[in-house]
PDB file of N, CA and C in Angstrom:
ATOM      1  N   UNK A   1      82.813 114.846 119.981  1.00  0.00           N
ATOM      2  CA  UNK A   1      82.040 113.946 119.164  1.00  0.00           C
ATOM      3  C   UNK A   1      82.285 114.293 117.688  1.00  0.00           C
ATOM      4  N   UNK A   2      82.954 113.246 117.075  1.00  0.00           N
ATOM      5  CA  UNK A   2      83.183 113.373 115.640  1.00  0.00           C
ATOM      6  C   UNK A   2      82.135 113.623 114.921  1.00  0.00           C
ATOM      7  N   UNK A   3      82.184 114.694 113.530  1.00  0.00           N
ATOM      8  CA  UNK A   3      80.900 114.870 112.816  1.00  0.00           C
ATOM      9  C   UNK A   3      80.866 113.508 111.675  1.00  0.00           C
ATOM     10  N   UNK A   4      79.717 113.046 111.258  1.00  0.00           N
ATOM     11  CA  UNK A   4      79.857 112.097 110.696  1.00  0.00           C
ATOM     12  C   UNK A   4      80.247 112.250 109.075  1.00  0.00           C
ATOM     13  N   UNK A   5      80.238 111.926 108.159  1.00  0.00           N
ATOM     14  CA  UNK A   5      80.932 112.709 106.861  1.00  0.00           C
ATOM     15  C   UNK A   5      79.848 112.728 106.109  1.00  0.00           C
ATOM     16  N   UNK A   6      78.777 112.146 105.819  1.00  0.00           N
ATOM     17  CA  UNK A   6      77.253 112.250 105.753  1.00  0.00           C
ATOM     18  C   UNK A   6      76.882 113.221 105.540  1.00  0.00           C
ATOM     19  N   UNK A   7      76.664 113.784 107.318  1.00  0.00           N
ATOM     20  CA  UNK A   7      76.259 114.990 107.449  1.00  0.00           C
ATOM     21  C   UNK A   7      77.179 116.483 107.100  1.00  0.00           C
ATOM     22  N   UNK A   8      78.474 116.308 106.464  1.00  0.00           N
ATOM     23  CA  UNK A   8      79.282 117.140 106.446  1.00  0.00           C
ATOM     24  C   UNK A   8      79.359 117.501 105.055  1.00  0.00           C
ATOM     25  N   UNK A   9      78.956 118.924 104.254  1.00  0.00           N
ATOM     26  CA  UNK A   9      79.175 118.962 103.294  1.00  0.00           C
ATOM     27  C   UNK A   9      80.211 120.062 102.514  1.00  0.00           C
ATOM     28  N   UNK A  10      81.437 120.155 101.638  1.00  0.00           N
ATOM     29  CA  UNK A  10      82.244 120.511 101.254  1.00  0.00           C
ATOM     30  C   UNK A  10      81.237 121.803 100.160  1.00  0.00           C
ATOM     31  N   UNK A  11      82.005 123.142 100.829  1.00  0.00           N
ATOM     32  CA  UNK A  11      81.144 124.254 100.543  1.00  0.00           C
ATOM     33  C   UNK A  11      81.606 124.436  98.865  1.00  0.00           C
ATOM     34  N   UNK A  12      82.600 123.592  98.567  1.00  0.00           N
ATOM     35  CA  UNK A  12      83.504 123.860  97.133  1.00  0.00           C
ATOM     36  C   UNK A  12      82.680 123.005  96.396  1.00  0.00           C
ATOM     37  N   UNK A  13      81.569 121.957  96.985  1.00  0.00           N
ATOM     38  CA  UNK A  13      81.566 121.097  95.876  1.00  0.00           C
ATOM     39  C   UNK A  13      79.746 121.667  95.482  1.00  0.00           C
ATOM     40  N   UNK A  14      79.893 122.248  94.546  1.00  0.00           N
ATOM     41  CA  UNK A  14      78.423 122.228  94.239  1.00  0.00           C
ATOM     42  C   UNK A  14      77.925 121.701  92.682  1.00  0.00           C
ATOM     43  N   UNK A  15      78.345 120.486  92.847  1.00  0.00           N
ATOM     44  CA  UNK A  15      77.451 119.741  91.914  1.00  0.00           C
ATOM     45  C   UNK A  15      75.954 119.033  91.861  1.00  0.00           C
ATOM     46  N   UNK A  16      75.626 118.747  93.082  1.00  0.00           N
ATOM     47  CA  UNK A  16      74.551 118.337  93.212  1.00  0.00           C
ATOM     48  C   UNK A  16      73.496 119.819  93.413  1.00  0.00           C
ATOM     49  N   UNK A  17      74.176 120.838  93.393  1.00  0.00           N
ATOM     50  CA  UNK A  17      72.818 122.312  93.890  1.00  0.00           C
ATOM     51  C   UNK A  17      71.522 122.272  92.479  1.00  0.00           C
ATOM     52  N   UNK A  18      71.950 121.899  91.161  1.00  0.00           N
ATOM     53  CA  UNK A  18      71.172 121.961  90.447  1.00  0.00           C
ATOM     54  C   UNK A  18      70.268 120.917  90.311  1.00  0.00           C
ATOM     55  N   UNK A  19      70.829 119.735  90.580  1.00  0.00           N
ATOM     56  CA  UNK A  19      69.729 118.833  90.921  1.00  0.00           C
ATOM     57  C   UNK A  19      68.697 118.926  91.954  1.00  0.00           C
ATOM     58  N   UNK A  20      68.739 119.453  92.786  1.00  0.00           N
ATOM     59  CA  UNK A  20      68.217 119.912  94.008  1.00  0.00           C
ATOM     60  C   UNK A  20      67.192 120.912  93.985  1.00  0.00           C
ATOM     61  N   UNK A  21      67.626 122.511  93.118  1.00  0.00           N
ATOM     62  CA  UNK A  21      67.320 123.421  92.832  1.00  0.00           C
ATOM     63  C   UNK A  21      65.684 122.350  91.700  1.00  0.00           C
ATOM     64  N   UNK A  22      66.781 121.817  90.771  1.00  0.00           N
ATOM     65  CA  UNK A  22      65.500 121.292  89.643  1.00  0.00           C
ATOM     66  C   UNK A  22      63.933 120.421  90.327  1.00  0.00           C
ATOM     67  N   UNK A  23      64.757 119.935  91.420  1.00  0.00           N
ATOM     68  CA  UNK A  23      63.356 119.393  92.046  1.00  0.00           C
ATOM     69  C   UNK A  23      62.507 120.262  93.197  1.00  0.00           C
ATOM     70  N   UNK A  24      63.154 120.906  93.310  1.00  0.00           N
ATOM     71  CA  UNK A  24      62.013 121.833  94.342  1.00  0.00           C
ATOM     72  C   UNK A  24      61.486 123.306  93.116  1.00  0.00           C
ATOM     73  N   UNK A  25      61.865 123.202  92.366  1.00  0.00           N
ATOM     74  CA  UNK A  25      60.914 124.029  91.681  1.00  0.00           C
ATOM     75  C   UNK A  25      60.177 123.157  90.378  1.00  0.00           C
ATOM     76  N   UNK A  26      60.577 122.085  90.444  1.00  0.00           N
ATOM     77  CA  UNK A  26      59.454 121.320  89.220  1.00  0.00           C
ATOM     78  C   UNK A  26      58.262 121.381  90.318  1.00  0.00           C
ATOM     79  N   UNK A  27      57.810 121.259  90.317  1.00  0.00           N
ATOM     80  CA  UNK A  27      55.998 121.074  90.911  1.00  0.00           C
ATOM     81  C   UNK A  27      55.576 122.807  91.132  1.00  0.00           C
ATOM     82  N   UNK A  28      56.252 123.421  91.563  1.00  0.00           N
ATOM     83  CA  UNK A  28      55.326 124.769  91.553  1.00  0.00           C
ATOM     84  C   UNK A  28      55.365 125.117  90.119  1.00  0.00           C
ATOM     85  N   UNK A  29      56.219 124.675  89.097  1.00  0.00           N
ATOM     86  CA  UNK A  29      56.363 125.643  87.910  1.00  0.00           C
ATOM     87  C   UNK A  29      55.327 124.405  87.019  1.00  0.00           C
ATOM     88  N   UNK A  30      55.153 123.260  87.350  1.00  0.00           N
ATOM     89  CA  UNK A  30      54.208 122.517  86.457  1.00  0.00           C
ATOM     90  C   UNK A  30      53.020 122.958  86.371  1.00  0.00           C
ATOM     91  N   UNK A  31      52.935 123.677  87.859  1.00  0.00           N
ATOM     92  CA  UNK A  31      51.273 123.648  88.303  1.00  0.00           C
ATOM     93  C   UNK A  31      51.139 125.160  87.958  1.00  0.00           C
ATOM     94  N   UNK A  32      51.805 126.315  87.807  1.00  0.00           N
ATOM     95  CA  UNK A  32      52.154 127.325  87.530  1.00  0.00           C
ATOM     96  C   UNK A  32      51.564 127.169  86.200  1.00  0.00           C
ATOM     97  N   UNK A  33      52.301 127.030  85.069  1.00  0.00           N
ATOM     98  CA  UNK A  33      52.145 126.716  83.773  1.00  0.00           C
ATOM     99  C   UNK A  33      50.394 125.951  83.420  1.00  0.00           C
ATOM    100  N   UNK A  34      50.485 124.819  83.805  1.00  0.00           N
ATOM    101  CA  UNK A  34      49.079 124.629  83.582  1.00  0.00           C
ATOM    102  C   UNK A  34      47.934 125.535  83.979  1.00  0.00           C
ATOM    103  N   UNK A  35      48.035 126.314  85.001  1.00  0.00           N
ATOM    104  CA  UNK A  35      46.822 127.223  85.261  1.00  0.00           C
ATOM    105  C   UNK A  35      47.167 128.157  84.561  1.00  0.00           C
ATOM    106  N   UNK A  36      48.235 128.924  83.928  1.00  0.00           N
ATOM    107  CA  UNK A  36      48.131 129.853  83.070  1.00  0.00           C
ATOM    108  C   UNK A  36      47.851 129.292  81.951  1.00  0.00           C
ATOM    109  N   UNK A  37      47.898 128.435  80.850  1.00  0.00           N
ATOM    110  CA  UNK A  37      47.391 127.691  80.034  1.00  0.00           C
ATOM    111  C   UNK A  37      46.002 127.314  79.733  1.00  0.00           C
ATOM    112  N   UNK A  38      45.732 127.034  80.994  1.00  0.00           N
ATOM    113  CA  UNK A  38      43.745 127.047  81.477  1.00  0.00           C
ATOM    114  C   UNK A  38      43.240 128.620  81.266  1.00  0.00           C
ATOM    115  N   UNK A  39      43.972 129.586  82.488  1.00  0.00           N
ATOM    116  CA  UNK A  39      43.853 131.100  82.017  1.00  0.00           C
ATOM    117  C   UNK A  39      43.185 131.250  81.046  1.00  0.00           C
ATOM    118  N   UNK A  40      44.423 130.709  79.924  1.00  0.00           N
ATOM    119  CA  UNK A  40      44.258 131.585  78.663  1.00  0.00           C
ATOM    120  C   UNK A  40      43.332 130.961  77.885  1.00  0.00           C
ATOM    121  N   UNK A  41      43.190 129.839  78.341  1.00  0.00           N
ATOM    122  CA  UNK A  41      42.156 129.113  77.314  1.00  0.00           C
ATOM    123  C   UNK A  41      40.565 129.616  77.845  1.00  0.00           C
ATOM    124  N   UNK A  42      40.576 130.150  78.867  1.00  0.00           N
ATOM    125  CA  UNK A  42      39.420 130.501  79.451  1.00  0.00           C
ATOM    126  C   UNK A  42      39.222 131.732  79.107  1.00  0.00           C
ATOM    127  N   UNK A  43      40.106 132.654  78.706  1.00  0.00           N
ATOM    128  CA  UNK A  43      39.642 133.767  77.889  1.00  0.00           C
ATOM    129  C   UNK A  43      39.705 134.185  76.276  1.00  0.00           C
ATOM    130  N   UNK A  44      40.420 132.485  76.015  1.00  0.00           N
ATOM    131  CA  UNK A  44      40.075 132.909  74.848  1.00  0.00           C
ATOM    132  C   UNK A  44      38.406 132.460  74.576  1.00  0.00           C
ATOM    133  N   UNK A  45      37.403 131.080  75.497  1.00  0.00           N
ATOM    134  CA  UNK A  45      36.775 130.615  74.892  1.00  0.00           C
ATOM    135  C   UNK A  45      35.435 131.467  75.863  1.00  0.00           C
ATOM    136  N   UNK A  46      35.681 132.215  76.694  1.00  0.00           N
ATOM    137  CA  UNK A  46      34.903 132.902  77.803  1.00  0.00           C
ATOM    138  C   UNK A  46      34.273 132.019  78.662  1.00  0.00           C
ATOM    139  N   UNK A  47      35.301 131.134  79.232  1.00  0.00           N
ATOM    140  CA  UNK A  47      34.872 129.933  80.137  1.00  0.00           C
ATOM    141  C   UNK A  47      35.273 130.446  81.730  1.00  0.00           C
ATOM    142  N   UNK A  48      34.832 129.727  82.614  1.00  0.00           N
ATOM    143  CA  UNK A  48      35.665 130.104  83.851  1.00  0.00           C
ATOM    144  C   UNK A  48      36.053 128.571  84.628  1.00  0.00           C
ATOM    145  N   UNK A  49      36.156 127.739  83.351  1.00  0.00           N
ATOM    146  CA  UNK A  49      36.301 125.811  84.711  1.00  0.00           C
ATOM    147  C   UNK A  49      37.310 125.325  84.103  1.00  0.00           C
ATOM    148  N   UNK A  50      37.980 126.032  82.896  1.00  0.00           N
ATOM    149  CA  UNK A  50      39.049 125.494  82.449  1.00  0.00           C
ATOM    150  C   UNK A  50      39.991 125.288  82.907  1.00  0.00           C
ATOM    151  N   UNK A  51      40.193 126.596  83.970  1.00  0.00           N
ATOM    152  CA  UNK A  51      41.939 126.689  84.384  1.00  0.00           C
ATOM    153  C   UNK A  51      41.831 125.833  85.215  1.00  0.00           C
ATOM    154  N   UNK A  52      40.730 125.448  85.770  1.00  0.00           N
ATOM    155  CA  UNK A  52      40.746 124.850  86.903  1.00  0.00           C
ATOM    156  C   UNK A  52      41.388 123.158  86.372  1.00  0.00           C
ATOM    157  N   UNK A  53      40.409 122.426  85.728  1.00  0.00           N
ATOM    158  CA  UNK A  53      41.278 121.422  85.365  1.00  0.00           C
ATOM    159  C   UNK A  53      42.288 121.791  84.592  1.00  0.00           C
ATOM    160  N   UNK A  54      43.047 122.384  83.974  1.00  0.00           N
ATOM    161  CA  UNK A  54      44.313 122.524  83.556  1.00  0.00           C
ATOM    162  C   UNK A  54      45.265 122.875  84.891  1.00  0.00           C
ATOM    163  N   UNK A  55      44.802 123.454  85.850  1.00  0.00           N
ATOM    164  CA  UNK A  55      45.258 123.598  87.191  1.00  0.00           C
ATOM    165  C   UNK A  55      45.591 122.181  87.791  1.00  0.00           C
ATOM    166  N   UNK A  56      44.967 120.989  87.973  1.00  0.00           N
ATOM    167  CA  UNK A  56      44.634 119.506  87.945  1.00  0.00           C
ATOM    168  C   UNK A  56      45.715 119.173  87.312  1.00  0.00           C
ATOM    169  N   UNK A  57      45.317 119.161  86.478  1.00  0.00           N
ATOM    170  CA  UNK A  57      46.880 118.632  85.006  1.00  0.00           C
ATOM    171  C   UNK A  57      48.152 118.871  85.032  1.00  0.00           C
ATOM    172  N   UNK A  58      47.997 120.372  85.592  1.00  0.00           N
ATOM    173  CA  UNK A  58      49.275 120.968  85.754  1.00  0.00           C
ATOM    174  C   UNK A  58      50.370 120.294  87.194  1.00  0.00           C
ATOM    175  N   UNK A  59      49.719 119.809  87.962  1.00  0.00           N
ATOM    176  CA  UNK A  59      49.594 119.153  89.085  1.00  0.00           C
ATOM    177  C   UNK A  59      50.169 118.295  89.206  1.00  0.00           C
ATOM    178  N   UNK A  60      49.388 117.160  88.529  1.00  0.00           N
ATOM    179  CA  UNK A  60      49.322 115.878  87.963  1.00  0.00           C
ATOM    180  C   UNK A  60      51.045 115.504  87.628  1.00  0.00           C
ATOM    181  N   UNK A  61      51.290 116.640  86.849  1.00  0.00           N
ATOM    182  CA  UNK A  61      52.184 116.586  85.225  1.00  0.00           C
ATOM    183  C   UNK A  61      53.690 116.973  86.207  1.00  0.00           C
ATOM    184  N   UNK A  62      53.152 117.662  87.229  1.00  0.00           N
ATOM    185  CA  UNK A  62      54.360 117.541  88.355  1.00  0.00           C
ATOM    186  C   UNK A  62      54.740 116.458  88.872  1.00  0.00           C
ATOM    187  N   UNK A  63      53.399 116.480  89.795  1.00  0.00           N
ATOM    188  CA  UNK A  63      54.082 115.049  90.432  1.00  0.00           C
ATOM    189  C   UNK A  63      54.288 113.677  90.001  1.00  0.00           C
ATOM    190  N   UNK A  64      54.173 113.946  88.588  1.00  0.00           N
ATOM    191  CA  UNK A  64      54.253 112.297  88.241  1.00  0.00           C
ATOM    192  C   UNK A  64      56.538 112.558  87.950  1.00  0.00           C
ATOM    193  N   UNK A  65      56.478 113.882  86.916  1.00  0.00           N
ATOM    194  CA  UNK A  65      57.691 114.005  86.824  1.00  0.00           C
ATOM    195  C   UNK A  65      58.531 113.900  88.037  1.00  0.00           C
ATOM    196  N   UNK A  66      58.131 114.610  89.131  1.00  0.00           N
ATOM    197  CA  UNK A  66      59.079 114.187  90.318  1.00  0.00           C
ATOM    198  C   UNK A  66      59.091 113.093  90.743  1.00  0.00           C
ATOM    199  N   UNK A  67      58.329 111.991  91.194  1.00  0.00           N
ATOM    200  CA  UNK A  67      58.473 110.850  91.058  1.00  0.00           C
ATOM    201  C   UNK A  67      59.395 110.344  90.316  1.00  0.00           C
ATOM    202  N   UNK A  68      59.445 110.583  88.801  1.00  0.00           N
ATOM    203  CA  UNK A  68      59.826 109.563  87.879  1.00  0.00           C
ATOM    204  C   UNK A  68      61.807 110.565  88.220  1.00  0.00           C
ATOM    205  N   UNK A  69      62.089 111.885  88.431  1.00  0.00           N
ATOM    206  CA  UNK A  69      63.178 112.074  89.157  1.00  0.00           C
ATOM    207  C   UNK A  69      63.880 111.224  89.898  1.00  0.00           C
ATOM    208  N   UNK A  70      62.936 111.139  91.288  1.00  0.00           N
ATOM    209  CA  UNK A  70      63.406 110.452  92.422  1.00  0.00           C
ATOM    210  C   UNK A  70      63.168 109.089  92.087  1.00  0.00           C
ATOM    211  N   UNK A  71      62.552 108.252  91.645  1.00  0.00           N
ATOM    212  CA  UNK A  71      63.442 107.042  90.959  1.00  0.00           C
ATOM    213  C   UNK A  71      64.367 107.116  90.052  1.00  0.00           C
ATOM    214  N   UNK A  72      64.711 107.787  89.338  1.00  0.00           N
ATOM    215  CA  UNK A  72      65.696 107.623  88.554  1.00  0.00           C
ATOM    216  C   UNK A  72      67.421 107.483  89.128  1.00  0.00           C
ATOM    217  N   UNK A  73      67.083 107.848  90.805  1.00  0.00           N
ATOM    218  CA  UNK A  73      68.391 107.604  91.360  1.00  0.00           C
ATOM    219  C   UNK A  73      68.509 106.327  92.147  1.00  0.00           C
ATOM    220  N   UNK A  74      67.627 105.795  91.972  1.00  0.00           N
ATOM    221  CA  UNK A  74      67.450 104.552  93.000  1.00  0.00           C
ATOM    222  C   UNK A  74      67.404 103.532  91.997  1.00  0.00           C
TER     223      UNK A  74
END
């Protein structure tokens, strides 16, 4: 049974790894960043609900960018 060429990928060609790489770490590093941002704003102002919505935001600020990624190829 022939492999289909689809599913077959050329170990020489790695142009697409960074595109790939860029979308599976945009959303942990959005949401990453915004709660340290909240963090800090929470110790600078001696709050403890900040990070949390900056945690939200940080979120948000992902998944809208990945979205707007994955249309950008379609």
């Amino acid at each position: 049974m022939p492999k289909s060429d689809a599913l077959t990928m050329d170990p020489g060609d790695t142009r697409g790894i960074g595109k790939y790489i860029n979308l599976a770490l945009l959303l942990p590093i959005a949401t990453f960043v915004g709660y340290a941002m909240g963090y800090g704003l929470d110790m600078l102002f001696h709050t403890t609900w900040i990070r949390y919505v900056f945690l939200l935001i940080g979120s948000l600020a992902g998944f809208i960018e990945l979205i707007r990624e994955l249309n950008k190829d379609t």
